[in-house]
N, C-alpha and C. Protein backbone atom coordinates (compact mmCIF):
# COMPACT_ATOMS: atom_id res chain seq x y z
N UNK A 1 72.39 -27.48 123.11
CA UNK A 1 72.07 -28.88 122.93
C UNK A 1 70.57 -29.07 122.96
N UNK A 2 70.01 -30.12 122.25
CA UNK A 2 68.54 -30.34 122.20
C UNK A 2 68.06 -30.79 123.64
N UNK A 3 67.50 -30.95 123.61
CA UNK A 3 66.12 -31.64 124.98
C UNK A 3 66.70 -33.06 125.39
N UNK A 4 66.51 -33.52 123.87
CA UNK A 4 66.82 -35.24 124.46
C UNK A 4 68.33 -35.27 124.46
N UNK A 5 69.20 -34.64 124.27
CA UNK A 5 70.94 -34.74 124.26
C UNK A 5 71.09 -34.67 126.03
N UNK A 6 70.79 -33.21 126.12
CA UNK A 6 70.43 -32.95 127.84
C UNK A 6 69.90 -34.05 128.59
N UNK A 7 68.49 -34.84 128.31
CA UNK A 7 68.43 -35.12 128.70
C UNK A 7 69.09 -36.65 129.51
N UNK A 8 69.79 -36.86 128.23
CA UNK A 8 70.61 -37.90 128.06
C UNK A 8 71.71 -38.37 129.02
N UNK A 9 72.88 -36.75 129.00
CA UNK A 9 73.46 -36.83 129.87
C UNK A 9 73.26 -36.78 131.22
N UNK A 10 72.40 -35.59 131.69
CA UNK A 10 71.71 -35.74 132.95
C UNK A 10 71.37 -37.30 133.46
N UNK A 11 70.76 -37.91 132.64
CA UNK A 11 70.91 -39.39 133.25
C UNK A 11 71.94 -40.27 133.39
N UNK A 12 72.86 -39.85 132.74
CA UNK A 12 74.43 -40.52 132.42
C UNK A 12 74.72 -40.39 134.23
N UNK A 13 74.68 -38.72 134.02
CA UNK A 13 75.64 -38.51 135.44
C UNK A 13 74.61 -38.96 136.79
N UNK A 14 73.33 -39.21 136.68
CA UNK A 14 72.62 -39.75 137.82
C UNK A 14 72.78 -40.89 137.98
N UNK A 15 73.05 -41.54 136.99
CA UNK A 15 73.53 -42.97 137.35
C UNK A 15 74.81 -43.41 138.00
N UNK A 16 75.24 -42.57 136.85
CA UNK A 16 77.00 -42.89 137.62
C UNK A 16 77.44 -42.37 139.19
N UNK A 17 76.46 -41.41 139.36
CA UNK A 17 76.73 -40.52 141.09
C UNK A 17 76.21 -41.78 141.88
N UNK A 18 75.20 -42.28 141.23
CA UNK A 18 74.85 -43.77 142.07
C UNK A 18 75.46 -44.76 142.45
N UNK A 19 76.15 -45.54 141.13
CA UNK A 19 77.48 -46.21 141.13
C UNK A 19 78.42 -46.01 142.20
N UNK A 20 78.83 -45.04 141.82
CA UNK A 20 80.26 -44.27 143.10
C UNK A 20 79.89 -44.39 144.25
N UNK A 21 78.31 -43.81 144.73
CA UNK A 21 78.19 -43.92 145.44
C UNK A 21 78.10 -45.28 146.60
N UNK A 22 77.09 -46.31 145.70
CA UNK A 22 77.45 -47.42 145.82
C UNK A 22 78.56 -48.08 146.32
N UNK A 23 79.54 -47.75 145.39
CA UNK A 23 80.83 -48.54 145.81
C UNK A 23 81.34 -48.49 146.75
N UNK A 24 81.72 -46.51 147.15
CA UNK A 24 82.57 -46.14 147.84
C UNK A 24 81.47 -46.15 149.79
N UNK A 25 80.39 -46.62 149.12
CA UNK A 25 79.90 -47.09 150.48
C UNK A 25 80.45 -48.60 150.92
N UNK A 26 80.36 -49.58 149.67
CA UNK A 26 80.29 -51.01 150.00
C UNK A 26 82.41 -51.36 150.31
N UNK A 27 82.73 -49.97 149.87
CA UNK A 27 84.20 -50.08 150.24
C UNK A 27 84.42 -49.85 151.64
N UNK A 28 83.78 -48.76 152.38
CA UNK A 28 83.58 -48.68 153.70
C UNK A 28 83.17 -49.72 154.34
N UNK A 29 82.41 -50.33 154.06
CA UNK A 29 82.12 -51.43 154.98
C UNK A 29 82.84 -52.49 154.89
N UNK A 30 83.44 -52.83 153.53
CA UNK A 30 84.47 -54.05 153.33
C UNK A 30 85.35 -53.73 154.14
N UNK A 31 85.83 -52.79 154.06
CA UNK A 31 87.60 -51.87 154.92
C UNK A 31 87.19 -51.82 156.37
N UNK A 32 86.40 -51.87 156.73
CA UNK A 32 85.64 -51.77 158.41
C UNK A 32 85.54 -52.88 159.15
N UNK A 33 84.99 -54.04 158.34
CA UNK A 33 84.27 -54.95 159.09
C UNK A 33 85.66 -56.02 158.69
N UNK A 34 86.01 -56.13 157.11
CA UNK A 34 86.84 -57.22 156.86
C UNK A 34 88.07 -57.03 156.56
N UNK A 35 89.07 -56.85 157.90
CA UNK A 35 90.67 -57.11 156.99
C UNK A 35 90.64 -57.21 156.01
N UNK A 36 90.43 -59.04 155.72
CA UNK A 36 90.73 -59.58 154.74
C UNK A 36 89.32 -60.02 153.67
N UNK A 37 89.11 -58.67 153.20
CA UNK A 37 87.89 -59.13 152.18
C UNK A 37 87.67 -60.30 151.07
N UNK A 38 89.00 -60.95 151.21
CA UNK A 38 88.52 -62.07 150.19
C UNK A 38 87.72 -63.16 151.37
N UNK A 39 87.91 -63.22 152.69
CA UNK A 39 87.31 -64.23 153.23
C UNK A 39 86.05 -63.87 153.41
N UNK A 40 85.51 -62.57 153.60
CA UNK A 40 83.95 -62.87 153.98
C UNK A 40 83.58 -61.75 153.14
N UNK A 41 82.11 -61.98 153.02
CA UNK A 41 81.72 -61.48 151.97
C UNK A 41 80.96 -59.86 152.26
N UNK A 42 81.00 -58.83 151.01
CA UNK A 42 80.89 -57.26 151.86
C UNK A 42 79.13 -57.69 152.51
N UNK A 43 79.10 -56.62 153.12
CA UNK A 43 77.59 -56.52 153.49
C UNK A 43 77.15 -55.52 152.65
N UNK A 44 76.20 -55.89 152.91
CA UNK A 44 75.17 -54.38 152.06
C UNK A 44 74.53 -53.17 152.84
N UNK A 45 74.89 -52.11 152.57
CA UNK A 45 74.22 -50.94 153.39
C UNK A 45 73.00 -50.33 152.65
N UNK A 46 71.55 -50.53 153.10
CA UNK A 46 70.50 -49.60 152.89
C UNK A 46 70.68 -48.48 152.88
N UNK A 47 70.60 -47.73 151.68
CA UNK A 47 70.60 -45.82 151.97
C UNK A 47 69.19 -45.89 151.24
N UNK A 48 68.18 -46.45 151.99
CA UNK A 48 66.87 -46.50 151.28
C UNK A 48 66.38 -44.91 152.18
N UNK A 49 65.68 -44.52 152.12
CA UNK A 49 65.19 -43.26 152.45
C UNK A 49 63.25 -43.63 152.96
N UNK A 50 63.23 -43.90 154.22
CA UNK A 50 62.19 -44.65 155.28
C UNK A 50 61.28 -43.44 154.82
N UNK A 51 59.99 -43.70 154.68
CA UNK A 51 58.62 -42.45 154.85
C UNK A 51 58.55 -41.53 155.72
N UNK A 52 58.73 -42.82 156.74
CA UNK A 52 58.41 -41.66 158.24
C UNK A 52 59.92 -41.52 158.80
N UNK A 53 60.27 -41.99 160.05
CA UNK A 53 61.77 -41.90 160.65
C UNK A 53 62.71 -43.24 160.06
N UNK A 54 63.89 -43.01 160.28
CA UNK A 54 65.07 -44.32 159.75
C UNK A 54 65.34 -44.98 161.20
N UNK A 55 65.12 -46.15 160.93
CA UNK A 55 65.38 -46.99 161.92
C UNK A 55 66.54 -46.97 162.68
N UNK A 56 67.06 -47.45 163.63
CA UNK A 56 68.20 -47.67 164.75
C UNK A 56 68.94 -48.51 163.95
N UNK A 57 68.94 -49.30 163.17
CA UNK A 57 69.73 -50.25 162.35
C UNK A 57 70.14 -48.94 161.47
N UNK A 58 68.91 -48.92 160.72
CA UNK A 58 69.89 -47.62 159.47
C UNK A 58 70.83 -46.40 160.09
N UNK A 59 70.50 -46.11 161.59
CA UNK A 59 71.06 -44.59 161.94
C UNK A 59 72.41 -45.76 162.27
N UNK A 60 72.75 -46.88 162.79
CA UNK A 60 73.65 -47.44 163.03
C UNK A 60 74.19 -47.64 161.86
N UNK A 61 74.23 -48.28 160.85
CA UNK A 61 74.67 -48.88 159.67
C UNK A 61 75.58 -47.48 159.13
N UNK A 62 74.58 -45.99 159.21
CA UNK A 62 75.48 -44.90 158.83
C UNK A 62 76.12 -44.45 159.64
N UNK A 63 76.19 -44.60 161.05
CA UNK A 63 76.95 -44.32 161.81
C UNK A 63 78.95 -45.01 161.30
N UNK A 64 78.40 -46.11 161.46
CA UNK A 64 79.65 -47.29 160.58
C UNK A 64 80.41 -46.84 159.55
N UNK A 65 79.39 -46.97 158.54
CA UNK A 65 79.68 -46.18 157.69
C UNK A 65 80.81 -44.49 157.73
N UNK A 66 80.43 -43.43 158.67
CA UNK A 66 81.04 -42.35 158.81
C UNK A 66 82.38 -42.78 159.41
N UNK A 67 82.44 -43.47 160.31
CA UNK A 67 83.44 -43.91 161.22
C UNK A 67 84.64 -44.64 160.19
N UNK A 68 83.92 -45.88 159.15
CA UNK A 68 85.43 -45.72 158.12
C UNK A 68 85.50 -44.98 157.54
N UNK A 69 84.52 -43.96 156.91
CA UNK A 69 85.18 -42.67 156.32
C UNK A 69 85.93 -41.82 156.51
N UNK A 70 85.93 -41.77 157.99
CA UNK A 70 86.64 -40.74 158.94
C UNK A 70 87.92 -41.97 159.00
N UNK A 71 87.95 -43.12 159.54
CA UNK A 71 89.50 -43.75 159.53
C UNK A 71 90.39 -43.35 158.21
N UNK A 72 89.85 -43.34 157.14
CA UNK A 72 90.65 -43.11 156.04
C UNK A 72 90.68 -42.02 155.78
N UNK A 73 89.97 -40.37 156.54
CA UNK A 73 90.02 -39.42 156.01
C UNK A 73 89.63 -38.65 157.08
N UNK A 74 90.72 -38.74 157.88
CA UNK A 74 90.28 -38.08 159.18
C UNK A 74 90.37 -36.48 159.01
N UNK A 75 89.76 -35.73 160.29
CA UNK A 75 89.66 -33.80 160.02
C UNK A 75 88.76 -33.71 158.54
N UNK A 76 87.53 -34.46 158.65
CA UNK A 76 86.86 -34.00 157.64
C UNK A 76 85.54 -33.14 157.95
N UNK A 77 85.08 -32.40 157.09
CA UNK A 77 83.73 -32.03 157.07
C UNK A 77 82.23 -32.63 157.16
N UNK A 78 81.35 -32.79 157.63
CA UNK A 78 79.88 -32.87 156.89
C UNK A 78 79.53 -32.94 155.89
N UNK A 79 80.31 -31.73 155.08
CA UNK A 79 79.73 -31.65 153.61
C UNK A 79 80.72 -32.84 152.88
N UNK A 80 81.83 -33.36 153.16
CA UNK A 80 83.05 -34.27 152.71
C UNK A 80 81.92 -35.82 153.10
N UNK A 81 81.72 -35.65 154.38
CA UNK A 81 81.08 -36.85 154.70
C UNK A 81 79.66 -37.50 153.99
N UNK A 82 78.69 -36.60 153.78
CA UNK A 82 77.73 -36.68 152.90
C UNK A 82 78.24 -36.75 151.57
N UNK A 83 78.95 -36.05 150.80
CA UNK A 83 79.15 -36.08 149.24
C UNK A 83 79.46 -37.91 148.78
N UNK A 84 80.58 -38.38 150.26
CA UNK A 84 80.86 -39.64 149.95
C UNK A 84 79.90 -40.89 150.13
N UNK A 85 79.36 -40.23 151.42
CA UNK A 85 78.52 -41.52 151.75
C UNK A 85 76.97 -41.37 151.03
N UNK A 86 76.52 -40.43 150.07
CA UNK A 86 75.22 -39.64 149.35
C UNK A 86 74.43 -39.62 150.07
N UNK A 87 74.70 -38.94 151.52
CA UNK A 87 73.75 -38.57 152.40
C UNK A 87 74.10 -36.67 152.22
N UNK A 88 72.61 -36.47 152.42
CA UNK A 88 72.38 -34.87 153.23
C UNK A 88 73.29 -34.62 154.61
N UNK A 89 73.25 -33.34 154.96
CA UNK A 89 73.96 -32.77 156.18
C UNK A 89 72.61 -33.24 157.17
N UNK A 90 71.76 -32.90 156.64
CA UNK A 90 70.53 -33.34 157.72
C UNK A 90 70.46 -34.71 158.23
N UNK A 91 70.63 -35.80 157.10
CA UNK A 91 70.93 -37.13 157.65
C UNK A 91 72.11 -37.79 158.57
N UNK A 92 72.85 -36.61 158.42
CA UNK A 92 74.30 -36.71 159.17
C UNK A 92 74.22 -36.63 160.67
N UNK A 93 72.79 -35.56 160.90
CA UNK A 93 73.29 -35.09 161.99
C UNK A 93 72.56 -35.64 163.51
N UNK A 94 71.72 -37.13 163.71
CA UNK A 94 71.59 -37.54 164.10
C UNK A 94 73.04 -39.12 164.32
N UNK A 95 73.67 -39.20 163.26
CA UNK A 95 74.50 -40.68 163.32
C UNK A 95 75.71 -39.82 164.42
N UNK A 96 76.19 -38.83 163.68
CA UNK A 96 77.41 -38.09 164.24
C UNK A 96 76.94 -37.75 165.41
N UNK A 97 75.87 -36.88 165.76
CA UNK A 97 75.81 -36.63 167.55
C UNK A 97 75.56 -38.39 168.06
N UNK A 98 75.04 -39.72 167.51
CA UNK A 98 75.18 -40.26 168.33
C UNK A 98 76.60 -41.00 168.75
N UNK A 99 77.64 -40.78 167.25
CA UNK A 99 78.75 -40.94 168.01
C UNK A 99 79.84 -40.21 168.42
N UNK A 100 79.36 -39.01 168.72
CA UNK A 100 79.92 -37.95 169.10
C UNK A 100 79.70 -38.07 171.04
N UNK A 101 78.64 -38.64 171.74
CA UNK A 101 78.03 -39.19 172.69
C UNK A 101 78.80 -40.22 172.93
N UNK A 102 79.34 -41.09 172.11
CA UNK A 102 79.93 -42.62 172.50
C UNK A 102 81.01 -41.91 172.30
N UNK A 103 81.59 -41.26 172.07
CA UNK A 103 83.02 -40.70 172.33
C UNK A 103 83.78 -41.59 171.37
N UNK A 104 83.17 -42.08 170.06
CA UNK A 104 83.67 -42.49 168.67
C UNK A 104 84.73 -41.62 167.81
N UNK A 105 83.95 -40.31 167.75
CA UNK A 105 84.67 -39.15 167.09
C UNK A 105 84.33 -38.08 167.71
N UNK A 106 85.63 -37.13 167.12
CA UNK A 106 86.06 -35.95 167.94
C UNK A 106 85.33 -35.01 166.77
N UNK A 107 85.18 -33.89 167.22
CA UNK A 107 84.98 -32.73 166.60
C UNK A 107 86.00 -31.51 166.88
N UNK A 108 85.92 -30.88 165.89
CA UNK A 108 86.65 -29.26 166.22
C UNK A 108 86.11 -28.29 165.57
N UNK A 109 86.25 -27.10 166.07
CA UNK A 109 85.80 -25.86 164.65
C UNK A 109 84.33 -25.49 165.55
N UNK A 110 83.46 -24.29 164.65
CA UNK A 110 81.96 -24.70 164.66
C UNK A 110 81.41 -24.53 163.03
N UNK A 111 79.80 -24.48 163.60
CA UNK A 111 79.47 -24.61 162.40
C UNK A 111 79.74 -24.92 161.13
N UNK A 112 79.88 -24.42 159.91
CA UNK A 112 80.07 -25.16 159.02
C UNK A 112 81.43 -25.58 158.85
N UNK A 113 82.68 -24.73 160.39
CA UNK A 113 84.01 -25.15 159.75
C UNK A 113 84.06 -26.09 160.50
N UNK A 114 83.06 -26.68 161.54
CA UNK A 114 83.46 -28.16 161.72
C UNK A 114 83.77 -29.39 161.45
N UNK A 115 85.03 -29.61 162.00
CA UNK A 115 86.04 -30.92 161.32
C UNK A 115 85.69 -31.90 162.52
N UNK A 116 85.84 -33.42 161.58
CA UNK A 116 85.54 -34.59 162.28
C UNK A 116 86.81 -35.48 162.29
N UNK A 117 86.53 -36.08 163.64
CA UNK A 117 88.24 -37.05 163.46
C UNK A 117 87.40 -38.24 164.05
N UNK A 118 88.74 -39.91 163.85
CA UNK A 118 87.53 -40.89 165.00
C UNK A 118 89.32 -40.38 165.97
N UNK A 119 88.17 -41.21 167.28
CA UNK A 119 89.50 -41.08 168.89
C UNK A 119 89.79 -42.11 168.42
C-alpha cells in the first residue's frame, strides 16, 4: 500500500481506539454512579495525561473507574484493565494499590498472572 493509504488507516484505527475508549469509560461511570441513567446525567472522566504527577481526583476518578470494570468483569488482569480503560500498567499501579489498601479489591496470582476481583 502507498504512504498516504497507510497512512490513512492508521488514523482510522487511532481514532476509533479513542472512541471505544471513550465510551466504554463513560459506560463505567454511567453503570457505577447511575442505576438509572436516564435520570442523571453521565459524568465525564479526564484521562488527560498531567506533565508532572496526576492529581488525587484523577488517581480517584481511575480508581472508580477500575472498580466498575472489575464489577462487570471480575478475576481480571492489568493488562484487561488498561486495554479497557486506555491506561498503561504503569498508570494502574498506583489506583489499584490504593484500593487494594481500602480493601476495595482482592488480588490473586503474582506478577503478571495477577487477577483482580472487587470484595
Amino acid at each position: 500500500m502507498s504512504d498516504a493509504v497507510t497512512a490513512l488507516v492508521e488514523k482510522f484505527v487511532t481514532d476509533l481506539r479513542k472512541v471505544i475508549r471513550d465510551e466504554l469509560v463513560q459506560m463505567l461511570l454511567t453503570n457505577e454512579e447511575a442505576p438509572n441513567a436516564a435520570t442523571k446525567p453521565p459524568r465525564q472522566l479526564q484521562v488527560v495525561r498531567a506533565p508532572s504527577k496526576r492529581t488525587v481526583e484523577m488517581i480517584e476518578e481511575q480508581g472508580k473507574a477500575i472498580v466498575g470494570f472489575l464489577k462487570r468483569n471480575p478475576n481480571s488482569s492489568a493488562q484487561e484493565i488498561g486495554t479497557a480503560l486506555g491506561l498503561t500498567i504503569a498508570d494502574l499501579a498506583l489506583p489499584i494499590a490504593r484500593l487494594k489498601a481500602e480493601k476495595q479489591i482482592k488480588s490473586s496470582g503474582v506478577r503478571r498472572g495477577t487477577r483482580y476481583s472487587v470484595k
